[in-house]
Protein backbone atom coordinates (compact mmCIF):
# COMPACT_ATOMS: atom_id res chain seq x y z
CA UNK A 1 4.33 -8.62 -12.57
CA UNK A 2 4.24 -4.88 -13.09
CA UNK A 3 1.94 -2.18 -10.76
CA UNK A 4 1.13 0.68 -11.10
CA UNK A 5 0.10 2.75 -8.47
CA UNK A 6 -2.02 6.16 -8.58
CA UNK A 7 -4.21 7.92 -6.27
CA UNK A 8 -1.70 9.91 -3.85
CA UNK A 9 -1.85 14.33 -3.42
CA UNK A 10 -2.59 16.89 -0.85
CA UNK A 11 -4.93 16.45 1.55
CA UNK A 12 -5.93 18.89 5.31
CA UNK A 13 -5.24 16.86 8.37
CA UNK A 14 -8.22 14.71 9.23
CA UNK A 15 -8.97 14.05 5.30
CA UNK A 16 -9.00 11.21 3.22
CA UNK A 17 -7.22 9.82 0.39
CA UNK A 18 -7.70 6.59 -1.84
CA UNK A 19 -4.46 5.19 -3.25
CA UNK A 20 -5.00 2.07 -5.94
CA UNK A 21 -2.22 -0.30 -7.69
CA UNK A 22 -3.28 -1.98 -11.01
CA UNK A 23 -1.52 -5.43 -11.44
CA UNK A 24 -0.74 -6.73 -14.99
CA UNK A 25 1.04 -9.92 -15.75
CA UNK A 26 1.66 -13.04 -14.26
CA UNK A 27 -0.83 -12.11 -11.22
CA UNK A 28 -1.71 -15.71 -10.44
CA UNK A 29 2.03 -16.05 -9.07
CA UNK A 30 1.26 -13.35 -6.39
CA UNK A 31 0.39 -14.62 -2.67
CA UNK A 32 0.46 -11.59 -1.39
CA UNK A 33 -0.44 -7.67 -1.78
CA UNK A 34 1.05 -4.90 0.73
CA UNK A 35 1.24 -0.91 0.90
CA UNK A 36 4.84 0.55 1.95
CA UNK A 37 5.50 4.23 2.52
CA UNK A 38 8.75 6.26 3.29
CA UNK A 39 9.00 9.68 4.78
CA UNK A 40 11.85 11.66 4.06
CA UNK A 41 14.94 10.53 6.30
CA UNK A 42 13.37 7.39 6.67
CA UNK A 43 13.65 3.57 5.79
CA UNK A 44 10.71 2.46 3.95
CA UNK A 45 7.78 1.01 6.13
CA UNK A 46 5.25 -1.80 6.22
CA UNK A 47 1.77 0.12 5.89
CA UNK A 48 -0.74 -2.91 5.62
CA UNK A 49 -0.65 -5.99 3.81
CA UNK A 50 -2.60 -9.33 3.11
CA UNK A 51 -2.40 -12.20 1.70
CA UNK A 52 -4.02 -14.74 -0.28
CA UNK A 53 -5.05 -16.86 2.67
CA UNK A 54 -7.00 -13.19 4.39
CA UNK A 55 -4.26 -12.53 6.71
CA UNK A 56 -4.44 -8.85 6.93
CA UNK A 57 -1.96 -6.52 8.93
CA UNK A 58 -1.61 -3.01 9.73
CA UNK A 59 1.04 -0.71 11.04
CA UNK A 60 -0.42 0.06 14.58
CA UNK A 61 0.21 4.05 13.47
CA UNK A 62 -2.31 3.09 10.76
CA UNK A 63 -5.25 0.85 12.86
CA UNK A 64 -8.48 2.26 12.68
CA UNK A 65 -7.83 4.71 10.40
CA UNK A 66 -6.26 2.95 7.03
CA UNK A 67 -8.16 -0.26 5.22
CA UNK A 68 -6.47 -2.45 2.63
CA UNK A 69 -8.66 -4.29 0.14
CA UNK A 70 -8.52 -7.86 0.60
CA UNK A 71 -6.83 -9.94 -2.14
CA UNK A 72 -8.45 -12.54 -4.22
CA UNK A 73 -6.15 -12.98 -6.84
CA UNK A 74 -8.05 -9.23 -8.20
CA UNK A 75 -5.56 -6.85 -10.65
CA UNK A 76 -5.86 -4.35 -8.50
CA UNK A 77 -5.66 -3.34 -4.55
CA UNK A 78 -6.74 0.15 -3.18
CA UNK A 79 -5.65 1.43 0.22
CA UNK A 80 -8.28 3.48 2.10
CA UNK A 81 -6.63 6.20 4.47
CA UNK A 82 -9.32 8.62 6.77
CA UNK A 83 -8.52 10.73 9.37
CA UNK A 84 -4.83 11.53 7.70
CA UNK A 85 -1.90 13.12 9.91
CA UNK A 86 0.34 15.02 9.00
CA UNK A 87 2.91 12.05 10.00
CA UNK A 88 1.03 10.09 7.30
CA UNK A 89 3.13 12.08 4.84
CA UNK A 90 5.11 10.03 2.26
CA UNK A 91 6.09 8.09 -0.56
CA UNK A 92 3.80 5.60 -0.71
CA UNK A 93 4.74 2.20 -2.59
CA UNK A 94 2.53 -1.23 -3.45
CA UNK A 95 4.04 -4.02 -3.21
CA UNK A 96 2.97 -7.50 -4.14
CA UNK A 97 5.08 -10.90 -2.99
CA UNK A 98 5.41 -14.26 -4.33
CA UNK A 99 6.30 -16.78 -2.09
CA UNK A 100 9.25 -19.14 -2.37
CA UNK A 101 12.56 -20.55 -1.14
CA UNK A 102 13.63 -17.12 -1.81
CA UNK A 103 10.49 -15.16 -2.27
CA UNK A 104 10.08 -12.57 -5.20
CA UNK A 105 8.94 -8.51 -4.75
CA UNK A 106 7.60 -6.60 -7.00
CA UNK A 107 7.20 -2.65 -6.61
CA UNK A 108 5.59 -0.54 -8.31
CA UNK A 109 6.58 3.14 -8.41
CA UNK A 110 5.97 5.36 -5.74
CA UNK A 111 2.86 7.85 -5.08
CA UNK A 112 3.32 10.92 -3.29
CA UNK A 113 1.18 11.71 -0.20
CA UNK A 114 1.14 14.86 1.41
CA UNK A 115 -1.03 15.58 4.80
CA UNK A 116 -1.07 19.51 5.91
CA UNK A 117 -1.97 21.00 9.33
């Protein structure tokens, strides 16, 4: 499975920003789509994820304000962000997960997201 994420740049505090990961390959082995970010300094961070079944999850700095699409099996996954902080600034990485006895990740490369005051 290779992604390919796109979407990220420089947005005023209280803006919005669209990020979206295109899936190619074997897609039908993925049970699972999620959004990670990093901030400088920092370990790398669930942002929202869900799964084939439509369990969704959020980061609680992220509830209200950021909206993953949901995943039917679809070659790609956007994440919605409003009302960005300037805290919201990061790296921003999809992810999609294929369950197993030892589970398989796939990343794709990261998208830079920048929130100003």
């Amino acid at each position: 499975v290779q992604l390919q994420a796109s979407g990220g740049g420089s947005v005023q505090a209280g803006g919005s920003l669209t990020l979206s990961c295109a899936a190619s390959g074997k897609i039908f082995s993925i049970n699972a789509i999620a959004w990670y970010r990093q901030a400088p300094g920092k370990e790398r961070e669930l942002v929202a994820s869900d799964t084939i079944g439509g369990v969704t999850k959020y980061a609680d700095s992220v509830k209200g304000r950021f909206t993953i699409s949901k995943y039917n099996g679809r070659k790609s996954m956007n994440l919605q962000m409003n009302n960005l902080k300037p805290e919201d600034t990061a790296v921003y990485y999809c992810n999609a997960h294929q369950y197993g006895v030892v589970g398989l990740d796939y990343w794709g490369k990261g998208t830079q997201v920048t929130v100003s005051s």
